[in-house]
Protein backbone atom coordinates (compact mmCIF):
# COMPACT_ATOMS: atom_id res chain seq x y z
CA UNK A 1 -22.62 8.41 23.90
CA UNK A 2 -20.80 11.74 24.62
CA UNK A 3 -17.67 9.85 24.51
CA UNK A 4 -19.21 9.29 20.85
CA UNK A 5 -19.80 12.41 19.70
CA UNK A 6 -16.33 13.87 20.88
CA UNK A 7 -14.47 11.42 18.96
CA UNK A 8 -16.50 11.52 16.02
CA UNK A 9 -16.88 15.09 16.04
CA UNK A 10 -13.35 15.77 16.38
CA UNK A 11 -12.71 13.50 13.48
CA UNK A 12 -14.90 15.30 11.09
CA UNK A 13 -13.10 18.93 12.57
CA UNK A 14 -9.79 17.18 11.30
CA UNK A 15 -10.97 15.82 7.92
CA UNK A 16 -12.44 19.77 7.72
CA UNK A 17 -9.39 21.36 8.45
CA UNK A 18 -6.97 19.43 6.00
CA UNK A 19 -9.66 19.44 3.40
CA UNK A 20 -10.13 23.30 3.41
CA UNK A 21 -6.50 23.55 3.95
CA UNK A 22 -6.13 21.02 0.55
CA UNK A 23 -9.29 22.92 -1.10
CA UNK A 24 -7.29 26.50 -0.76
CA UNK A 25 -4.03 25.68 -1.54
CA UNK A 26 -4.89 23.80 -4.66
CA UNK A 27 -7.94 27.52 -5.77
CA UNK A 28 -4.72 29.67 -5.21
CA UNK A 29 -2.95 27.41 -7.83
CA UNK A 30 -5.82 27.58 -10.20
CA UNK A 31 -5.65 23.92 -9.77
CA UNK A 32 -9.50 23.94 -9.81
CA UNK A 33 -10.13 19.87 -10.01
CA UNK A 34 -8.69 19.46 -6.91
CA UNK A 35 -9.37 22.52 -5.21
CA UNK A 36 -13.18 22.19 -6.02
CA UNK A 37 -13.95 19.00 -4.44
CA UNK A 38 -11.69 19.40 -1.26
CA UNK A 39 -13.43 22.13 -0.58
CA UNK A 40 -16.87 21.17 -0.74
CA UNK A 41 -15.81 17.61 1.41
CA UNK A 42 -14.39 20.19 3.75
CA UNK A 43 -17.83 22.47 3.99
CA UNK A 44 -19.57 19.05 4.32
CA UNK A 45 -17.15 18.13 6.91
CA UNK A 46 -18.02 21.22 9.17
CA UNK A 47 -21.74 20.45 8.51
CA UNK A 48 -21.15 16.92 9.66
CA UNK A 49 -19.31 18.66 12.47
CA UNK A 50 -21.87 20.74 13.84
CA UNK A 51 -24.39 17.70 13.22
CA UNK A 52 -22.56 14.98 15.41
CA UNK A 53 -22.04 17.65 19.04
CA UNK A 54 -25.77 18.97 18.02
CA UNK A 55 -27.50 16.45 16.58
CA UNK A 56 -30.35 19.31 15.35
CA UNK A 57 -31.00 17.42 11.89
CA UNK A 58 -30.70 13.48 12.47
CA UNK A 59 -31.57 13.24 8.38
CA UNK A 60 -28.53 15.61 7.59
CA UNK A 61 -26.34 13.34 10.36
CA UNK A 62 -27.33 10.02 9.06
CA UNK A 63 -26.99 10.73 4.98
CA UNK A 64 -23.65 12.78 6.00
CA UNK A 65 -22.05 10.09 8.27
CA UNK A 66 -23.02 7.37 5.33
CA UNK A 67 -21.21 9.03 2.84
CA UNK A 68 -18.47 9.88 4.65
CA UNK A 69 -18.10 5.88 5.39
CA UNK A 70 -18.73 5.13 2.23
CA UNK A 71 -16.26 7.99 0.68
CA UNK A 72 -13.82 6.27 3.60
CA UNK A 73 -14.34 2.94 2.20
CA UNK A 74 -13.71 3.65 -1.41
CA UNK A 75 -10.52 5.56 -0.29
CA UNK A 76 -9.23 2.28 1.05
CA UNK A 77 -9.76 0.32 -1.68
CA UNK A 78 -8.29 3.03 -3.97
CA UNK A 79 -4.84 2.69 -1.64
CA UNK A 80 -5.09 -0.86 -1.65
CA UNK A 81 -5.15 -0.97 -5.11
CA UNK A 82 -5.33 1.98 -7.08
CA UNK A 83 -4.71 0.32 -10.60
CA UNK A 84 -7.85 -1.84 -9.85
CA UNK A 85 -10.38 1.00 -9.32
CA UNK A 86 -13.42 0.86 -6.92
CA UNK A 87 -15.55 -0.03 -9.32
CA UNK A 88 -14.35 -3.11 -10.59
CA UNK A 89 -13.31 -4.18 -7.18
CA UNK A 90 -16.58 -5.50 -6.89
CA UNK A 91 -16.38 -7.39 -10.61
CA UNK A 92 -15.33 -11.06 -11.37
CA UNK A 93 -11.98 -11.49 -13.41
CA UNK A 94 -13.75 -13.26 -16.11
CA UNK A 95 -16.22 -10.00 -16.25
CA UNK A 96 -13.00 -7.92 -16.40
CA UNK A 97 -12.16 -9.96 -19.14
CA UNK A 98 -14.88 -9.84 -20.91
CA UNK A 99 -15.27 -5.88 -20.50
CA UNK A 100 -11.89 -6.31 -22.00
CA UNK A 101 -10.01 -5.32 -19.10
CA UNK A 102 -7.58 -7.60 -18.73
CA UNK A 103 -5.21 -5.37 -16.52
CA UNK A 104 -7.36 -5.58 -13.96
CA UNK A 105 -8.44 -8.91 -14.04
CA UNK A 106 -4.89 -9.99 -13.90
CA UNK A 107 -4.83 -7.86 -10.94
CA UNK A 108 -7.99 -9.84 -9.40
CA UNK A 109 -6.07 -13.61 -9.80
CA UNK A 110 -3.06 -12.20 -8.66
CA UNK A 111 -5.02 -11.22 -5.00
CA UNK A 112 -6.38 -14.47 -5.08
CA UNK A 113 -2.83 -16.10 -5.47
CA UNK A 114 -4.05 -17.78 -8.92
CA UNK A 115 -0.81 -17.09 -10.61
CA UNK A 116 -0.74 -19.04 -13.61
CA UNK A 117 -4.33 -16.97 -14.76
CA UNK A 118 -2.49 -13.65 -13.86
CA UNK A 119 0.58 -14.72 -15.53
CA UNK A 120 -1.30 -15.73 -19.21
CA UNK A 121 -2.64 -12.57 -18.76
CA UNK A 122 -0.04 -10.31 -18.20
CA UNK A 123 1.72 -12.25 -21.14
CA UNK A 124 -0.81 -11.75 -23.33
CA UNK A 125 -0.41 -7.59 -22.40
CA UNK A 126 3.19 -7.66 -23.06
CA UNK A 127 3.98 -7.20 -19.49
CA UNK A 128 6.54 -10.13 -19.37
CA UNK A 129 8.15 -8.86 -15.99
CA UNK A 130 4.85 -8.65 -14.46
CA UNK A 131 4.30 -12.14 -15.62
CA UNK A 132 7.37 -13.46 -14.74
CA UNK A 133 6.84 -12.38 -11.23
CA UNK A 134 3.96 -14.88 -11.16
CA UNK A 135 6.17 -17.74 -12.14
CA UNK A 136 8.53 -17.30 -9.50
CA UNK A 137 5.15 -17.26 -7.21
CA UNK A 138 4.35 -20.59 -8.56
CA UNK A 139 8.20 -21.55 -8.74
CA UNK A 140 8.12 -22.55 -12.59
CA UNK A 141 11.82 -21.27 -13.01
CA UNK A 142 11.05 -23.00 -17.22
CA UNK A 143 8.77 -20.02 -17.86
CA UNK A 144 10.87 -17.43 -15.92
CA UNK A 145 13.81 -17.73 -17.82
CA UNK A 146 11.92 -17.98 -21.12
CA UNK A 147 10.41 -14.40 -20.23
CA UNK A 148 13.94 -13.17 -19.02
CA UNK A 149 14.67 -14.14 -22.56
CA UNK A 150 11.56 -12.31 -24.09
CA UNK A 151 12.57 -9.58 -22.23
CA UNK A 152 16.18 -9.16 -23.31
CA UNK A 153 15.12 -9.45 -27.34
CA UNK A 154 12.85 -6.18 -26.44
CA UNK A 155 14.57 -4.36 -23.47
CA UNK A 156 17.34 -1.85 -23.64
CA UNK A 157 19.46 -3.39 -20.83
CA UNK A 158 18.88 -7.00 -22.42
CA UNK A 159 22.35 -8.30 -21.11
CA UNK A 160 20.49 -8.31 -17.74
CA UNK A 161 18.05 -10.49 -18.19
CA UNK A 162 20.59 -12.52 -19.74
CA UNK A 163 22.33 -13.41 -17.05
CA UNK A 164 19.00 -13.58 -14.71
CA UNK A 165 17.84 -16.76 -17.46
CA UNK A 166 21.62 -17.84 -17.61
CA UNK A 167 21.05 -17.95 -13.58
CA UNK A 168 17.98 -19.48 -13.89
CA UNK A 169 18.76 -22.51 -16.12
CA UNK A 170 22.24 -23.74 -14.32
CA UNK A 171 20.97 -22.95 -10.21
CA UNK A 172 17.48 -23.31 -10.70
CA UNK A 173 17.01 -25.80 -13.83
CA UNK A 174 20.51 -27.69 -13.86
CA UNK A 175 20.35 -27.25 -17.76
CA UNK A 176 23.83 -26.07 -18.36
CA UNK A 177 23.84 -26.48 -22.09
CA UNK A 178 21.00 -24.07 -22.34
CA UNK A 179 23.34 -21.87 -19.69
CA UNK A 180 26.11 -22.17 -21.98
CA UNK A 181 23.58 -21.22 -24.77
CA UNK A 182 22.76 -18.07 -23.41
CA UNK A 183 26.55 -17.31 -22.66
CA UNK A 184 27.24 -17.45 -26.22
CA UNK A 185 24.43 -14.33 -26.49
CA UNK A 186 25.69 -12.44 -23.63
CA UNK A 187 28.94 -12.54 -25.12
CA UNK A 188 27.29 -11.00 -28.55
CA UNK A 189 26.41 -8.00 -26.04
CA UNK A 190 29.29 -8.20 -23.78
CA UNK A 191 32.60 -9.59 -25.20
CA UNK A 192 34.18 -10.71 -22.22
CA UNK A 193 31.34 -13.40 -21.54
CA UNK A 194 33.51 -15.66 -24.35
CA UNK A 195 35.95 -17.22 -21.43
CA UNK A 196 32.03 -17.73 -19.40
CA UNK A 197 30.97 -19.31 -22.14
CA UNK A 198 33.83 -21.37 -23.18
CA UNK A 199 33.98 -22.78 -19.47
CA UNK A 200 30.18 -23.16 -19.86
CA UNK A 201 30.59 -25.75 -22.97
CA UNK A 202 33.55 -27.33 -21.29
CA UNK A 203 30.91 -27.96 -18.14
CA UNK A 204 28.78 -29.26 -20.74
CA UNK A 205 31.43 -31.56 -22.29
CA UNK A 206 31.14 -29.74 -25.83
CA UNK A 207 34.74 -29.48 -26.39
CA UNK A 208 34.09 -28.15 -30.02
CA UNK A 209 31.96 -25.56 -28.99
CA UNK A 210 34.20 -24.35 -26.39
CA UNK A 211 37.05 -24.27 -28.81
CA UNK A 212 35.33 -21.98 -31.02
CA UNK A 213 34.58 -19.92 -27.57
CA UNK A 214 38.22 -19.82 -27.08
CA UNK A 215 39.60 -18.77 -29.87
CA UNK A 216 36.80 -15.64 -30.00
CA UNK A 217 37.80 -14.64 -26.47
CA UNK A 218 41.40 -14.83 -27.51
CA UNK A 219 41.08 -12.45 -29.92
CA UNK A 220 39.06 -9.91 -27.52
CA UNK A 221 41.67 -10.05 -25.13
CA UNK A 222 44.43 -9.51 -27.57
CA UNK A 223 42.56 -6.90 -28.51
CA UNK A 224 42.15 -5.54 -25.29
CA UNK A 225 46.08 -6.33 -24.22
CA UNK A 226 47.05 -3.85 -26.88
CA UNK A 227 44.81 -1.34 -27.17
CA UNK A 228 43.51 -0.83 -23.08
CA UNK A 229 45.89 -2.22 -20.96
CA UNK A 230 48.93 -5.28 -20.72
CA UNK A 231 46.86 -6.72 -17.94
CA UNK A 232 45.20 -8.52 -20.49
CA UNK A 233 48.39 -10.35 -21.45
CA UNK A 234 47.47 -12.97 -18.84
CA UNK A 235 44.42 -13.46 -20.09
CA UNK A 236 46.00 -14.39 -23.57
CA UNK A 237 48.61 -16.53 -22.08
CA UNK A 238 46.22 -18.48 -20.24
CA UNK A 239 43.58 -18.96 -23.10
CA UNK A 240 46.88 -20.14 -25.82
CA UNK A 241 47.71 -22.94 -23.19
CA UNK A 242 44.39 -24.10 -23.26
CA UNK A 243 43.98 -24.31 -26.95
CA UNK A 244 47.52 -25.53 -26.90
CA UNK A 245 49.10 -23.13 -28.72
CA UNK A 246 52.42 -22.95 -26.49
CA UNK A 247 54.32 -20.71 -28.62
CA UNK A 248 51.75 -18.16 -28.76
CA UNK A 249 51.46 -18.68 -24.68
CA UNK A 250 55.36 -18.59 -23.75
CA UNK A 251 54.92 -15.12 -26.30
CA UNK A 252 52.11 -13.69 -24.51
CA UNK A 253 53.70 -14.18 -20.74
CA UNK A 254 56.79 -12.40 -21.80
CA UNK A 255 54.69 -9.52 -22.82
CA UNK A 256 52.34 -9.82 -19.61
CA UNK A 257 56.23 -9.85 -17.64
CA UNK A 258 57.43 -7.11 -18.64
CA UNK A 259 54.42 -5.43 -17.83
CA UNK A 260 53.53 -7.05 -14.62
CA UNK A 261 57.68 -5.64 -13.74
CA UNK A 262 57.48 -2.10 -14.82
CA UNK A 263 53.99 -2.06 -12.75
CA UNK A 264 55.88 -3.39 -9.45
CA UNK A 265 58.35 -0.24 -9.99
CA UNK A 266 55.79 2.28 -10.45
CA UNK A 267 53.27 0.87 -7.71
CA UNK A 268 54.40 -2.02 -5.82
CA UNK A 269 51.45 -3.79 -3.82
CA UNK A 270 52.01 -7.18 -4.57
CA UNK A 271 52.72 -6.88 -8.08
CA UNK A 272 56.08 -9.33 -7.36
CA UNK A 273 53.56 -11.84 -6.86
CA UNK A 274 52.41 -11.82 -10.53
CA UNK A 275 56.27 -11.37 -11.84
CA UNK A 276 56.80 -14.87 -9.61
CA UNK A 277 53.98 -16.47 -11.03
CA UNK A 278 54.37 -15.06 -14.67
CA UNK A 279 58.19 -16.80 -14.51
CA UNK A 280 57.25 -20.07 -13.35
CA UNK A 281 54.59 -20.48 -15.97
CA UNK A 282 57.58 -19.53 -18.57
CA UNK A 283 59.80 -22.02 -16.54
CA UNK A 284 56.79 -25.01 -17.03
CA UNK A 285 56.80 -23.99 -20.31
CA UNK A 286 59.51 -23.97 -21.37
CA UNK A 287 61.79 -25.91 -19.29
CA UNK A 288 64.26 -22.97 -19.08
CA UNK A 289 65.63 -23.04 -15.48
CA UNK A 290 67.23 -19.09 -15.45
CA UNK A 291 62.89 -18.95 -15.39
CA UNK A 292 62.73 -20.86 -12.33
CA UNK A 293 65.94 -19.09 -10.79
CA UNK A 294 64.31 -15.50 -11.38
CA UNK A 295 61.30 -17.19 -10.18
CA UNK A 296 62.35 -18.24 -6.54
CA UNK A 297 64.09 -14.63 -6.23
CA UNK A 298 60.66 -12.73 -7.42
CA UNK A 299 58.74 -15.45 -4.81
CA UNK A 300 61.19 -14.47 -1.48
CA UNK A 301 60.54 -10.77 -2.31
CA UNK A 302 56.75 -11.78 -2.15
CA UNK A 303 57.09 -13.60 0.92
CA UNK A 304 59.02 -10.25 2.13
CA UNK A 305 56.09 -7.83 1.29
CA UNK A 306 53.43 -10.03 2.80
CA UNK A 307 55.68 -10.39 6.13
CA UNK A 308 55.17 -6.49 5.85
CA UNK A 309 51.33 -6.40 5.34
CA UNK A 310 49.59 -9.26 6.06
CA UNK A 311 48.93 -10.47 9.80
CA UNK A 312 47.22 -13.99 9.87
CA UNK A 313 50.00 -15.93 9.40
CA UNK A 314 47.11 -19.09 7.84
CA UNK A 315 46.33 -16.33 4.93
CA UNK A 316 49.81 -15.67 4.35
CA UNK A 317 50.76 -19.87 3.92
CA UNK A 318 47.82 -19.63 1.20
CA UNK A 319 48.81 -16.36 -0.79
CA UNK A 320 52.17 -18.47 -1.06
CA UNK A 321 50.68 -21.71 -1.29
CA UNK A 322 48.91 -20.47 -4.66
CA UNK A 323 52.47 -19.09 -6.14
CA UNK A 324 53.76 -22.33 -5.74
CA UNK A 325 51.22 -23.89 -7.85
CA UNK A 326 52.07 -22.10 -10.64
CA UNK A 327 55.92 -24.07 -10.32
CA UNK A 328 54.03 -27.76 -11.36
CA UNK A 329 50.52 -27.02 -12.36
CA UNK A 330 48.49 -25.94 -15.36
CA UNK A 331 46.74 -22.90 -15.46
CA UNK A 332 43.81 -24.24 -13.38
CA UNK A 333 40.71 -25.13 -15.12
CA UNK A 334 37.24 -23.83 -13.73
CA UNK A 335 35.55 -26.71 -14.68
């Protein structure tokens, strides 16, 4: 019993000290609604204090201790849930809803793992990644990525979401024409999603959609080659050999050449490698051999760098293995 009151007691003397302490800080910043009620759970506090060693007043003791348990209580379930309040921790969802509280009855099926209720509900708020949290609970990827859509028509970083539903439907769904779908918007947002999305159709089989897809992203990276950087030139090359414009391509890998050279002068760091593999597409193209010649001459000065930075002698064979591909191959399709 002693045991008891020391622990108790001492208790009480802490939640009086930090209460006062609380209770004065917040008077000598005028922030009375605060500093009001700390300190009068402090004062009670030392009453409670003196009670539990003394015992003098068992009434005072008993209605003190019971509503510092309850006040203790209602602090947990405030932490546990402070959207919820006390209150209506003790309420039905359906009486939520009916009180027209729908917040916090979506917050009641949610702690008892009914997700579909909470999810209808947080819909019907507007609260679609709220609700879409729920359907990943449940694992009903379908109404996941139709929020994620939602959510990009009315969000300011919709080109997120985007790709979360374009995620969605081709790992999650396997509907890759609905993937390739919401390519085609990301690209309205974010131009150079039109290769992603012409692959996408391709996946699909849509060849006439991906054309169109093509042709769009060869214009962005034209675009782009001339007015941001010649890096881009690639890009163009590649995308005319696919629509099989080979003209335009052979054109387009001169340009990207002559850049990919004057970038080896200024910088170096395997830059040779792109001049190798920039002359053996012209060489496949065009059947010109003083390509392939110039070719084999830019390849030994790659093999030359990588003998001076790269170790593993397996990762070496590869970087080479993938220059030589460019001697007999197409561009290669990511199909």
């Amino acid at each position: 019993m002693i045991v008891l009151k020391i622990i108790f007691g001492l208790i009480f003397l802490g939640v009086a000290a930090g209460a006062l302490f609380i209770g004065g800080l917040a008077i000598w910043a005028k922030n009375y609604k605060l500093g009001v009620p700390a300190s009068i759970v402090g004062i009670l506090s030392l009453v409670e204090t003196y009670e539990t060693f003394t015992y003098a007043h068992p009434v005072v003791f008993w209605v003190l201790f019971v509503l510092f348990v309850l006040g203790a209580i209602a602090a947990g379930l405030y932490i546990t849930e402070p959207e919820l309040g006390v209150i209506d921790w003790f309420k039905s969802p359906e009486k939520l809803i009916a009180e027209g509280k729908k917040d916090k009855a979506a917050i009641k099926y949610r702690r008892k793992k009914m997700w579909r209720e909470a999810a209808k509900l947080y819909e019907e708020l507007g609260w679609y990644t709220s609700a879409s949290i729920c359907y990943e609970e449940l694992g009903d990827w379908k109404e996941v990525a139709r929020l994620y859509e939602l959510l990009a028509e009315k969000e300011e970083y919709g080109d997120y979401y985007l790709r979360r539903a374009r995620e969605i439907y081709e790992e999650k769904l396997g509907d890759y024409k609905r993937a390739a779908e919401i390519l085609e918007k990301l690209a309205q947002l974010e131009e150079w999603y039109w290769d992603d999305a012409a692959k996408a159709w391709e996946k699909v089989g849509d060849q006439e959609r991906a054309k169109k897809c093509w042709e769009t992203a060869l214009e962005v990276n034209k675009r782009r080659a001339v007015e941001e950087d010649g890096v881009f030139w690639s890009d163009v090359a590649d995308i005319c050999e696919r629509l099989g414009r080979i003209e335009e391509a052979v054109e387009a890998y001169k340009k990207f050449l002559e850049y990919a050279m004057r970038m080896d002068e200024e910088e170096g760091k395997g830059w040779i490698r792109h001049v190798a593999e920039t002359y053996y597409a012209l060489y496949r193209l065009t059947g010109d051999e003083e390509y392939k010649r110039k070719g084999d001459e830019a390849l030994e000065k790659y093999k030359k760098y990588l003998d001076e930075v790269v170790k593993d002698e397996n990762f070496k064979k590869e970087l080479i293995e993938e220059v030589l591909r460019w001697q007999k191959e197409r561009v290669e399709l990511e199909i």
